[in-house]
PDB file of N, CA and C in Angstrom:
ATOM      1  N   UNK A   1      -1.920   8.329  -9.935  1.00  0.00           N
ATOM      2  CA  UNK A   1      -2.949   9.221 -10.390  1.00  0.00           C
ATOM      3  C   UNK A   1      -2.808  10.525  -9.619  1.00  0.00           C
ATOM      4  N   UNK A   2      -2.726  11.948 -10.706  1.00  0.00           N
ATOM      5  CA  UNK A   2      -2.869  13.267  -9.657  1.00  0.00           C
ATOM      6  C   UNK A   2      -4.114  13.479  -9.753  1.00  0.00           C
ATOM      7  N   UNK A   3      -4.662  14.234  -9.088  1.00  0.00           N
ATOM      8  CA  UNK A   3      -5.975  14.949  -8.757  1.00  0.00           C
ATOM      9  C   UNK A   3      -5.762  16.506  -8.877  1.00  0.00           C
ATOM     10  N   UNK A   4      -6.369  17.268  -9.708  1.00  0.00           N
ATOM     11  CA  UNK A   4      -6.850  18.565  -9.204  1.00  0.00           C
ATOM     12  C   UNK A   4      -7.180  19.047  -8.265  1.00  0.00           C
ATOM     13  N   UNK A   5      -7.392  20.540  -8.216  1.00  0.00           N
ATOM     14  CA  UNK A   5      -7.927  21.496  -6.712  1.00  0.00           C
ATOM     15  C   UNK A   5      -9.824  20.553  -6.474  1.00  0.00           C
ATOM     16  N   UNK A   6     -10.256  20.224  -7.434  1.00  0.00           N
ATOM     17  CA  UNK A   6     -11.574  19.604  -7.676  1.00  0.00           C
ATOM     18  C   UNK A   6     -11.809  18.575  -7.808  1.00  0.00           C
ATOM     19  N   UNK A   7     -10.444  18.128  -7.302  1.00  0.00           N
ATOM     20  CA  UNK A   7     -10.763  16.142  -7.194  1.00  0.00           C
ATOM     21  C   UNK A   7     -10.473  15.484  -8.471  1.00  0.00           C
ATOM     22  N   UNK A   8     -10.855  16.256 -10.084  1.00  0.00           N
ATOM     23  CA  UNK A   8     -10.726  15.765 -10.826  1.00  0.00           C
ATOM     24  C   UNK A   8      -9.838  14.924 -11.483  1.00  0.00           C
ATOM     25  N   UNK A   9      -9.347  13.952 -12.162  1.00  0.00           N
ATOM     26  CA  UNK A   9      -7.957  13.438 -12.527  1.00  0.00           C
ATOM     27  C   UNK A   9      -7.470  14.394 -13.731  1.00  0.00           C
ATOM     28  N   UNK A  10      -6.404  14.396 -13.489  1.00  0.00           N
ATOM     29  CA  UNK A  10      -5.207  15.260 -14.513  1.00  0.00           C
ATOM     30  C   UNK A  10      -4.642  14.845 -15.833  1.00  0.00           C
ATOM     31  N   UNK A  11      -4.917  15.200 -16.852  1.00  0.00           N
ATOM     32  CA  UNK A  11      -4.427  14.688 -17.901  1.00  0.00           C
ATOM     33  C   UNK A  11      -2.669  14.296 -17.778  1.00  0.00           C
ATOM     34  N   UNK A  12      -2.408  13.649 -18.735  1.00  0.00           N
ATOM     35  CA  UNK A  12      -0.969  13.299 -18.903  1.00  0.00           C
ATOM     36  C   UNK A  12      -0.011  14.940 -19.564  1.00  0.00           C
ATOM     37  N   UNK A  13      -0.803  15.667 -20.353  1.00  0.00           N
ATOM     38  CA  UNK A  13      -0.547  16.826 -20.646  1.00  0.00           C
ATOM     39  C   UNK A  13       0.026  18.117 -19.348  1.00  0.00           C
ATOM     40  N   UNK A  14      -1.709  17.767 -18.383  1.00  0.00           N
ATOM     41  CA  UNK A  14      -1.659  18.910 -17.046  1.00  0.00           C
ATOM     42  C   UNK A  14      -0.792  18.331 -16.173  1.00  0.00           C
ATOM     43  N   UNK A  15      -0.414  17.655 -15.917  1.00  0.00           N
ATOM     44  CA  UNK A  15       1.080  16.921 -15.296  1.00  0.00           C
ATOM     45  C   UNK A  15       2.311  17.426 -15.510  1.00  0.00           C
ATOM     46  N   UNK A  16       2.493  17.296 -16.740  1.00  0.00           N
ATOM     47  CA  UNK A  16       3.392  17.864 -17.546  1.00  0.00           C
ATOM     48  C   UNK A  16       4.064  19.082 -17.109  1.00  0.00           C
ATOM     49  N   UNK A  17       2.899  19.658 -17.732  1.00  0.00           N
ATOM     50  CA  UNK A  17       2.880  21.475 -17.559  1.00  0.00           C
ATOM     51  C   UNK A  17       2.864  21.657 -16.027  1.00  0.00           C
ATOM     52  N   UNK A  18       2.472  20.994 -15.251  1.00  0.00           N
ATOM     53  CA  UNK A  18       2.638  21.473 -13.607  1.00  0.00           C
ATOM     54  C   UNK A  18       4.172  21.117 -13.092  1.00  0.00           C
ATOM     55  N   UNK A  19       4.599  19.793 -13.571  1.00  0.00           N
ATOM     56  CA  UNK A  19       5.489  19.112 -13.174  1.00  0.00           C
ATOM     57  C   UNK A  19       6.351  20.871 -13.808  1.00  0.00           C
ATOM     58  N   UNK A  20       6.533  20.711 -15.020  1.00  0.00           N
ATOM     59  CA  UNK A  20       7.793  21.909 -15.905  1.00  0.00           C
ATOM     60  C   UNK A  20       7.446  23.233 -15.127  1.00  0.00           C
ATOM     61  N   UNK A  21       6.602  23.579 -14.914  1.00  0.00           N
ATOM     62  CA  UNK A  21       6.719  25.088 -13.915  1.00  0.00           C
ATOM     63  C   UNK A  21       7.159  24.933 -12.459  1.00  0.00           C
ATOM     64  N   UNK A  22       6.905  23.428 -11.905  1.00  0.00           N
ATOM     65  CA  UNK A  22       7.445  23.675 -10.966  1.00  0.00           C
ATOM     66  C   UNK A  22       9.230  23.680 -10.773  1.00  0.00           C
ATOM     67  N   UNK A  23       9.685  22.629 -11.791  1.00  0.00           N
ATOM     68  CA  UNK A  23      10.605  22.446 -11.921  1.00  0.00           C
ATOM     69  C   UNK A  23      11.400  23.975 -12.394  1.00  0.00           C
ATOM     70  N   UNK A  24      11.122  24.937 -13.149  1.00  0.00           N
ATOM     71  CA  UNK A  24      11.670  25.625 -13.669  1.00  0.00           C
ATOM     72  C   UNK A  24      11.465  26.996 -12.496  1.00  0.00           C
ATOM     73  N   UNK A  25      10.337  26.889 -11.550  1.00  0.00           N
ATOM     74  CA  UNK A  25      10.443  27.442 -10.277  1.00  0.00           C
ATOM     75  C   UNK A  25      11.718  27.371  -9.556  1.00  0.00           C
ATOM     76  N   UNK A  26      11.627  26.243  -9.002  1.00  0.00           N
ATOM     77  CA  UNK A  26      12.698  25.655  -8.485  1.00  0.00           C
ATOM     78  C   UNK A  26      14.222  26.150  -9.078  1.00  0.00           C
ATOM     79  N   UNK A  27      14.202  26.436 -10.432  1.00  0.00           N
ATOM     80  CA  UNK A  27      15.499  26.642 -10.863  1.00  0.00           C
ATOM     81  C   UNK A  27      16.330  25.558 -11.369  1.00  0.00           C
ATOM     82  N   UNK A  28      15.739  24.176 -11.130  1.00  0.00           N
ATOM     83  CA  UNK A  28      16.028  23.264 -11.693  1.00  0.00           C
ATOM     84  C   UNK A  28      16.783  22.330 -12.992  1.00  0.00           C
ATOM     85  N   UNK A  29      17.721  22.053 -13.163  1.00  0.00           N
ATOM     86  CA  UNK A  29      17.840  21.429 -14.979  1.00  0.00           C
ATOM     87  C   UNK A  29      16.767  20.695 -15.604  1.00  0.00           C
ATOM     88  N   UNK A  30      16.426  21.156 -16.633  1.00  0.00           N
ATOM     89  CA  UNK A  30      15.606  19.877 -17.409  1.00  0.00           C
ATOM     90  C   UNK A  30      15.728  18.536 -17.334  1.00  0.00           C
ATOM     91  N   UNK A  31      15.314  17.592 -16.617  1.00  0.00           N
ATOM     92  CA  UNK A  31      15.024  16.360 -16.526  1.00  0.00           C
ATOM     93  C   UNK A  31      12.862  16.102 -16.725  1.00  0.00           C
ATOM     94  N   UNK A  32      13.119  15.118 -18.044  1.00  0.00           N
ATOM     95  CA  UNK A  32      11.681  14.726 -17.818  1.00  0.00           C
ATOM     96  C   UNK A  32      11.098  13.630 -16.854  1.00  0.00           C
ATOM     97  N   UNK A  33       9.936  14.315 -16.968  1.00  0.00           N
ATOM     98  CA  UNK A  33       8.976  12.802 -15.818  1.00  0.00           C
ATOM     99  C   UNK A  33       9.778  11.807 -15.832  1.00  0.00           C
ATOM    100  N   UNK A  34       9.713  11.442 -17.288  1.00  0.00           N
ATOM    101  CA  UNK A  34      10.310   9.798 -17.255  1.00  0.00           C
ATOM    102  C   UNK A  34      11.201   9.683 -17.319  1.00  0.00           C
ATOM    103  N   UNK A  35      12.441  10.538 -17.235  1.00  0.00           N
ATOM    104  CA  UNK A  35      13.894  10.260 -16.411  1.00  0.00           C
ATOM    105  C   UNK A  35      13.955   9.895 -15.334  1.00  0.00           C
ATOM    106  N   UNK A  36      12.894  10.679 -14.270  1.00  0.00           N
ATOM    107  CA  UNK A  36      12.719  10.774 -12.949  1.00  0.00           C
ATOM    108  C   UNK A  36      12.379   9.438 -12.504  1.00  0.00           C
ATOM    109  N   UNK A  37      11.844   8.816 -13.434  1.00  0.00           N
ATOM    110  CA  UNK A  37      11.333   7.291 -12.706  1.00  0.00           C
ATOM    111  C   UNK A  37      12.183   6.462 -13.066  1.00  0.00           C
ATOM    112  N   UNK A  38      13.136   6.267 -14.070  1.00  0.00           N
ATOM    113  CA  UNK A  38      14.663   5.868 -14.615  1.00  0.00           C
ATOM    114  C   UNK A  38      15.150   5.517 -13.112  1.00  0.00           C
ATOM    115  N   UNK A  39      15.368   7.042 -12.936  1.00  0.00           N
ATOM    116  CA  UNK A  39      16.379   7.633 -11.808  1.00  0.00           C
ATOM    117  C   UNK A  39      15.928   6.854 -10.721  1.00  0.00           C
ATOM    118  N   UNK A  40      14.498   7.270  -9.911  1.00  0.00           N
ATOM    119  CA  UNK A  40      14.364   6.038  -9.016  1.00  0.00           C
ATOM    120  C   UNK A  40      14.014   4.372  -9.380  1.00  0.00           C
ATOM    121  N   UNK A  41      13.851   4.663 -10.321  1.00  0.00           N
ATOM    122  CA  UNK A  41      13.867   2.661 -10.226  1.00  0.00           C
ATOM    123  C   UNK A  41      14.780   2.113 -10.584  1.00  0.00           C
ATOM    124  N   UNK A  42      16.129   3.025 -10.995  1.00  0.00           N
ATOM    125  CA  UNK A  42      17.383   2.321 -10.705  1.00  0.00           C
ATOM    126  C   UNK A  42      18.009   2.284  -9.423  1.00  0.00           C
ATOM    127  N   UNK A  43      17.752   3.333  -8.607  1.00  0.00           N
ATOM    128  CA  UNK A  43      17.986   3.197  -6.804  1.00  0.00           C
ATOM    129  C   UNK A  43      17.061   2.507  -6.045  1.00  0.00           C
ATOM    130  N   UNK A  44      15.813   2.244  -7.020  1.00  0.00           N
ATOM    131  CA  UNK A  44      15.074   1.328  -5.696  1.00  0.00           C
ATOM    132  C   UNK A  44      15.502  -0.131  -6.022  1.00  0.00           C
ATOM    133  N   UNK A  45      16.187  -0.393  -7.401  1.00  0.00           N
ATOM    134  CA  UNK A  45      15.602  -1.436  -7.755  1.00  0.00           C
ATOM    135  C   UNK A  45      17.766  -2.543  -7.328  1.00  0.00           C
ATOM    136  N   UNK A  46      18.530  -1.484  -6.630  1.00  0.00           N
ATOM    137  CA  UNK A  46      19.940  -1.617  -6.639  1.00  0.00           C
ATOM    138  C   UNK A  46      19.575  -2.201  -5.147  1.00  0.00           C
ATOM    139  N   UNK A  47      18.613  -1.675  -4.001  1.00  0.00           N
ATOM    140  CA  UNK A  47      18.409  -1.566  -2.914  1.00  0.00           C
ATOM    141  C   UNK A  47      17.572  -2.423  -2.245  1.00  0.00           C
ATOM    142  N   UNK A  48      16.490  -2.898  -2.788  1.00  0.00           N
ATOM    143  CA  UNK A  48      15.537  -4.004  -2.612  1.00  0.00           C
ATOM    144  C   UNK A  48      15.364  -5.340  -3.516  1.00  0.00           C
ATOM    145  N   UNK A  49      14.457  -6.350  -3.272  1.00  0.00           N
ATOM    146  CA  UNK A  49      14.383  -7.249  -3.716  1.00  0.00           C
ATOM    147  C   UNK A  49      13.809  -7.247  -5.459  1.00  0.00           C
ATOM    148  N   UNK A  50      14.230  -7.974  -6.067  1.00  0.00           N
ATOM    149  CA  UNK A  50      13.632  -7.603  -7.200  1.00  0.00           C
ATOM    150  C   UNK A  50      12.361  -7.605  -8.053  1.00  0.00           C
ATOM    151  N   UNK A  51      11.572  -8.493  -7.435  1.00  0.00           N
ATOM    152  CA  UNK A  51      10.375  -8.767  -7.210  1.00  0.00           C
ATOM    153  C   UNK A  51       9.707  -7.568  -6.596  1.00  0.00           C
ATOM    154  N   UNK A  52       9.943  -7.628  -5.976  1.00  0.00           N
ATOM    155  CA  UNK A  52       9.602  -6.292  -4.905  1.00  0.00           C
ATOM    156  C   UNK A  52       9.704  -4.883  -5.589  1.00  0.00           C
ATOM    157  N   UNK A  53      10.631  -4.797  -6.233  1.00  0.00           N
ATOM    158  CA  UNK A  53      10.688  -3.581  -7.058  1.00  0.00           C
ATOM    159  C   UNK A  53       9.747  -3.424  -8.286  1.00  0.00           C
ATOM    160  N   UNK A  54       9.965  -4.592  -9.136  1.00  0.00           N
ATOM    161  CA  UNK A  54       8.320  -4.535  -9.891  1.00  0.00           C
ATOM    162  C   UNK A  54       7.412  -4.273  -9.593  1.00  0.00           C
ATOM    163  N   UNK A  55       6.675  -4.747  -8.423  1.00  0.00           N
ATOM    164  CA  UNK A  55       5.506  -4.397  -7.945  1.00  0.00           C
ATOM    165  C   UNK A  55       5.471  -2.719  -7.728  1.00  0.00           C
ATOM    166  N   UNK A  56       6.295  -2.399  -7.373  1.00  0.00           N
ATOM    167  CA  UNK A  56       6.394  -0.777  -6.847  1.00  0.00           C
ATOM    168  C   UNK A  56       6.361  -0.676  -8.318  1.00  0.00           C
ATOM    169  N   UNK A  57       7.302  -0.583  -9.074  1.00  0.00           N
ATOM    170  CA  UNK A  57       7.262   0.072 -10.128  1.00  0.00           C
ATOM    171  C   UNK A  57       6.021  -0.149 -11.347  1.00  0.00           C
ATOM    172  N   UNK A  58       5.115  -0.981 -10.800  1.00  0.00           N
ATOM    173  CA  UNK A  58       4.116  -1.491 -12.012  1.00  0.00           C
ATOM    174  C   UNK A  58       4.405  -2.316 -12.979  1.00  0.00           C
ATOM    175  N   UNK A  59       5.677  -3.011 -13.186  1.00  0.00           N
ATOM    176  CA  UNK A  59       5.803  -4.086 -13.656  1.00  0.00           C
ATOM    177  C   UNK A  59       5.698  -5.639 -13.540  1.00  0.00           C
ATOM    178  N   UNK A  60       4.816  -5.967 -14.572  1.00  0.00           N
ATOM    179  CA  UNK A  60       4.223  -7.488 -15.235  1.00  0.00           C
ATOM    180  C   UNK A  60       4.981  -8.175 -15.102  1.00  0.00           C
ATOM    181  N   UNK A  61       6.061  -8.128 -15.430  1.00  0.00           N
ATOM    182  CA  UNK A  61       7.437  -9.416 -15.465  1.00  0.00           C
ATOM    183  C   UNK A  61       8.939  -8.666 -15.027  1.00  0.00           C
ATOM    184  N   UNK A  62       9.305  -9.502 -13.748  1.00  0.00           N
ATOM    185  CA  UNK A  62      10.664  -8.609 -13.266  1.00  0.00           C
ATOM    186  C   UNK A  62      11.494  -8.975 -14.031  1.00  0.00           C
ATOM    187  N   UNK A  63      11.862  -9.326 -15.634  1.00  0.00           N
ATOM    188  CA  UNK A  63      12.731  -9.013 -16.676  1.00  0.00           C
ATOM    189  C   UNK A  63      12.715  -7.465 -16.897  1.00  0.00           C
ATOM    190  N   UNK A  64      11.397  -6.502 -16.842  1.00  0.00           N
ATOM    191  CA  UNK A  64      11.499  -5.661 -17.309  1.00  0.00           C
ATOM    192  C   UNK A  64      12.256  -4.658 -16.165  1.00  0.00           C
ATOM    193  N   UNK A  65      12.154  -4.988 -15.160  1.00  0.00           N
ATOM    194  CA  UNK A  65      12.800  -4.255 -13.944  1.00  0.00           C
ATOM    195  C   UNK A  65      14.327  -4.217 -14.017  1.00  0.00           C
ATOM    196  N   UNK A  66      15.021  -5.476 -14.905  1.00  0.00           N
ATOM    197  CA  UNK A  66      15.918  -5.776 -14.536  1.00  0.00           C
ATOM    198  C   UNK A  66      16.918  -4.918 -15.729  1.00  0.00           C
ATOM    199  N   UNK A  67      15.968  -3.815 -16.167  1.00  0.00           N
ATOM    200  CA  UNK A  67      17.249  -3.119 -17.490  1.00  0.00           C
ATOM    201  C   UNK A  67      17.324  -1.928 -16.183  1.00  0.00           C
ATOM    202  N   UNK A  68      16.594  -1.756 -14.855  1.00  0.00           N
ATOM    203  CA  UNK A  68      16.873  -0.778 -14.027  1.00  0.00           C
ATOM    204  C   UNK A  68      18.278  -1.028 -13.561  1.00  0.00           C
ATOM    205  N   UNK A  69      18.569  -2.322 -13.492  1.00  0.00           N
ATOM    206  CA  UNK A  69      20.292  -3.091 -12.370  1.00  0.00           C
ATOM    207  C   UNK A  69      21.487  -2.666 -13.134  1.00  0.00           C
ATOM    208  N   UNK A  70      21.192  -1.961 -14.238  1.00  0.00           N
ATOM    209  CA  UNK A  70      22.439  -1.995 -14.957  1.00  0.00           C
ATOM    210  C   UNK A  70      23.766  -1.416 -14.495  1.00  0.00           C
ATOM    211  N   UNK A  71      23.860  -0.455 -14.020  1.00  0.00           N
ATOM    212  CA  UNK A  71      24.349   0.024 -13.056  1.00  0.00           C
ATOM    213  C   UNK A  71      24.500   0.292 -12.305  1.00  0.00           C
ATOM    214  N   UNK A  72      25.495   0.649 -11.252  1.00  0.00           N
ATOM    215  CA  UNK A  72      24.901   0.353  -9.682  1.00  0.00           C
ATOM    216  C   UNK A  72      25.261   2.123  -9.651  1.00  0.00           C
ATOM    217  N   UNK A  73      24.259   2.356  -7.950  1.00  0.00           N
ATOM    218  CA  UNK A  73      24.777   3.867  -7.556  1.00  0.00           C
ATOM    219  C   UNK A  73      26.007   4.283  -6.974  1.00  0.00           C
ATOM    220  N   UNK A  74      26.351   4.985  -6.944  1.00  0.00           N
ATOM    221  CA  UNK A  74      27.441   4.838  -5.770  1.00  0.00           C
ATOM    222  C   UNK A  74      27.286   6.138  -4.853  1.00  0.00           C
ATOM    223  N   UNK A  75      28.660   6.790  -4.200  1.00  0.00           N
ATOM    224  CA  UNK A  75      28.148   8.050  -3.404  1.00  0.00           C
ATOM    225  C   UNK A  75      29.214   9.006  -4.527  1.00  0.00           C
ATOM    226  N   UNK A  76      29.772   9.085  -5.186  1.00  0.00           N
ATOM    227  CA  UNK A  76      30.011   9.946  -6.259  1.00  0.00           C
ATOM    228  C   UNK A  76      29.568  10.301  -7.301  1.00  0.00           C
ATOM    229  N   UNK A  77      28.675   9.285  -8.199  1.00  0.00           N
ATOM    230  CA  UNK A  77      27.213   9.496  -8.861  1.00  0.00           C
ATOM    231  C   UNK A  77      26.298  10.470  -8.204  1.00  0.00           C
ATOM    232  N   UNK A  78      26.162  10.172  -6.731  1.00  0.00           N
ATOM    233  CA  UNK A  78      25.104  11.040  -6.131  1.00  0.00           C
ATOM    234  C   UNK A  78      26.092  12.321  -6.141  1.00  0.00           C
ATOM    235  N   UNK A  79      26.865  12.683  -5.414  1.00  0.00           N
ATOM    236  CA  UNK A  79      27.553  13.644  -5.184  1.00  0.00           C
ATOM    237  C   UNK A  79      27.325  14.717  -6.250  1.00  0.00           C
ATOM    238  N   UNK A  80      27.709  14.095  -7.800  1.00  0.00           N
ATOM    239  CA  UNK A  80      27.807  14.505  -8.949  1.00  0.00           C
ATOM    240  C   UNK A  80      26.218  14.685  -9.507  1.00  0.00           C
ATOM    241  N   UNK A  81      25.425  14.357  -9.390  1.00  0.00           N
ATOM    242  CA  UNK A  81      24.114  14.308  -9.236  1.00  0.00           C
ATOM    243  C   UNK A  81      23.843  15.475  -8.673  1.00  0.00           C
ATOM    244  N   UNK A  82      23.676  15.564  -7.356  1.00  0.00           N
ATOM    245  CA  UNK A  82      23.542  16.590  -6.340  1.00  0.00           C
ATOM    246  C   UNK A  82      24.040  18.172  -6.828  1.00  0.00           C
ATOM    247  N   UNK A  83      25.270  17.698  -7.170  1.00  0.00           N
ATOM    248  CA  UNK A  83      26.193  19.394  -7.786  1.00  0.00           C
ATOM    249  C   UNK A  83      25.258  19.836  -9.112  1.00  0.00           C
ATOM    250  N   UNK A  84      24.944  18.979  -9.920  1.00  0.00           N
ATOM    251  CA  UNK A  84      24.251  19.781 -10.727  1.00  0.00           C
ATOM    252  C   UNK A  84      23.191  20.293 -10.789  1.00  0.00           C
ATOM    253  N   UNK A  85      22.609  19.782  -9.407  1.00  0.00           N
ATOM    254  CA  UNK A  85      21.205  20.362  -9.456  1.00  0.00           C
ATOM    255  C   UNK A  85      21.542  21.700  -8.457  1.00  0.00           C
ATOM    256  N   UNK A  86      22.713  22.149  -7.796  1.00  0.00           N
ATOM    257  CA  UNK A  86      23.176  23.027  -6.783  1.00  0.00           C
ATOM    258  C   UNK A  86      22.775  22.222  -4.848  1.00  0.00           C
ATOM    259  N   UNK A  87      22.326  21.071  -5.008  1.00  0.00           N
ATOM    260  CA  UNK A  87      22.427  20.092  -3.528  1.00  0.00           C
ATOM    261  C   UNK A  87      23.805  20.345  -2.842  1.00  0.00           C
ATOM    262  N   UNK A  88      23.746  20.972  -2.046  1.00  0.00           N
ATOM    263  CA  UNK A  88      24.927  20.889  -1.072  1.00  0.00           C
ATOM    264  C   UNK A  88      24.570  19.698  -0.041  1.00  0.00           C
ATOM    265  N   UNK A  89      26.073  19.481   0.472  1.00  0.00           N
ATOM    266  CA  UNK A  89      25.856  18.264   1.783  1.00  0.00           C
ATOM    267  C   UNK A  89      24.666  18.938   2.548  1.00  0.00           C
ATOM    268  N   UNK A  90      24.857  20.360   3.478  1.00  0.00           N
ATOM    269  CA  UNK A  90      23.964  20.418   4.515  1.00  0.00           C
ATOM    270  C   UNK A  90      22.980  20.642   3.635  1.00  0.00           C
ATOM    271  N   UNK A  91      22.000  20.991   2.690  1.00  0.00           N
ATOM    272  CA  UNK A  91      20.795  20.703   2.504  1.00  0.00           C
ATOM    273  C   UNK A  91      20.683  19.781   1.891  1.00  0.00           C
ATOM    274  N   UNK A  92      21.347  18.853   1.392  1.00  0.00           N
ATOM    275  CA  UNK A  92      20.549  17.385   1.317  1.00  0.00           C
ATOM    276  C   UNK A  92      20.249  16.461   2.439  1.00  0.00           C
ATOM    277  N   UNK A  93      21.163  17.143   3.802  1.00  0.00           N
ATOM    278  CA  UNK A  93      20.769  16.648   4.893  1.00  0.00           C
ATOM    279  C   UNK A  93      19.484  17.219   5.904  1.00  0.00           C
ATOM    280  N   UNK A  94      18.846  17.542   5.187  1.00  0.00           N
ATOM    281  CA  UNK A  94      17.776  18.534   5.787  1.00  0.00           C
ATOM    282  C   UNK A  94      18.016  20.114   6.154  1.00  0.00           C
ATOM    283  N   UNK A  95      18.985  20.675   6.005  1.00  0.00           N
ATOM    284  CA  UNK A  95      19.338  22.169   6.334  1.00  0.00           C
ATOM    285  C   UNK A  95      19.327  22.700   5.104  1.00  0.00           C
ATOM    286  N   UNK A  96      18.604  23.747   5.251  1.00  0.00           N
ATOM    287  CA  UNK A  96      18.304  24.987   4.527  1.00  0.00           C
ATOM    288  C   UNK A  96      19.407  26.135   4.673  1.00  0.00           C
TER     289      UNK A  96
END
């Protein structure tokens, strides 16, 4: 759940639209929300238990977790990952 400057909860719409300006701030490629959770619940779900990953991810039955395993990560996926968003080694290592 996000919250507003007023506490209020955020539509699925105002998400959206905050998430895409920030992203397009940033300079970013188009990836939606729900790529983004693709993206990590196929690295959380390569990395931890699988059970365990449902729960994080909000899933009822870890069958549904398990279309996350399909592929595994590697460090050239990331690499290749990284380049397109412009991630260099030293700032993905914390340097600016």
């Amino acid at each position: 759940m996000f919250c507003g400057r007023r506490g209020q909860v955020l539509s699925d719409s105002a998400i959206r639209r905050r998430y895409t300006a920030a992203r397009d701030a940033a300079g970013l490629h188009p990836v939606n929300l729900h790529g983004l959770r693709h993206a990590a619940g196929s690295i959380l779900a390569q990395g931890i238990d699988q059970v365990y990953a449902a729960s994080i991810l909000g899933h009822a039955r870890v069958s549904t977790t398990d279309r996350y395993t399909h592929g595994k990560v590697n460090s050239r996926s990331i690499a290749a990952t990284n380049a397109a968003y412009g991630v260099t080694e030293a700032s993905s290592s914390g340097e600016i």
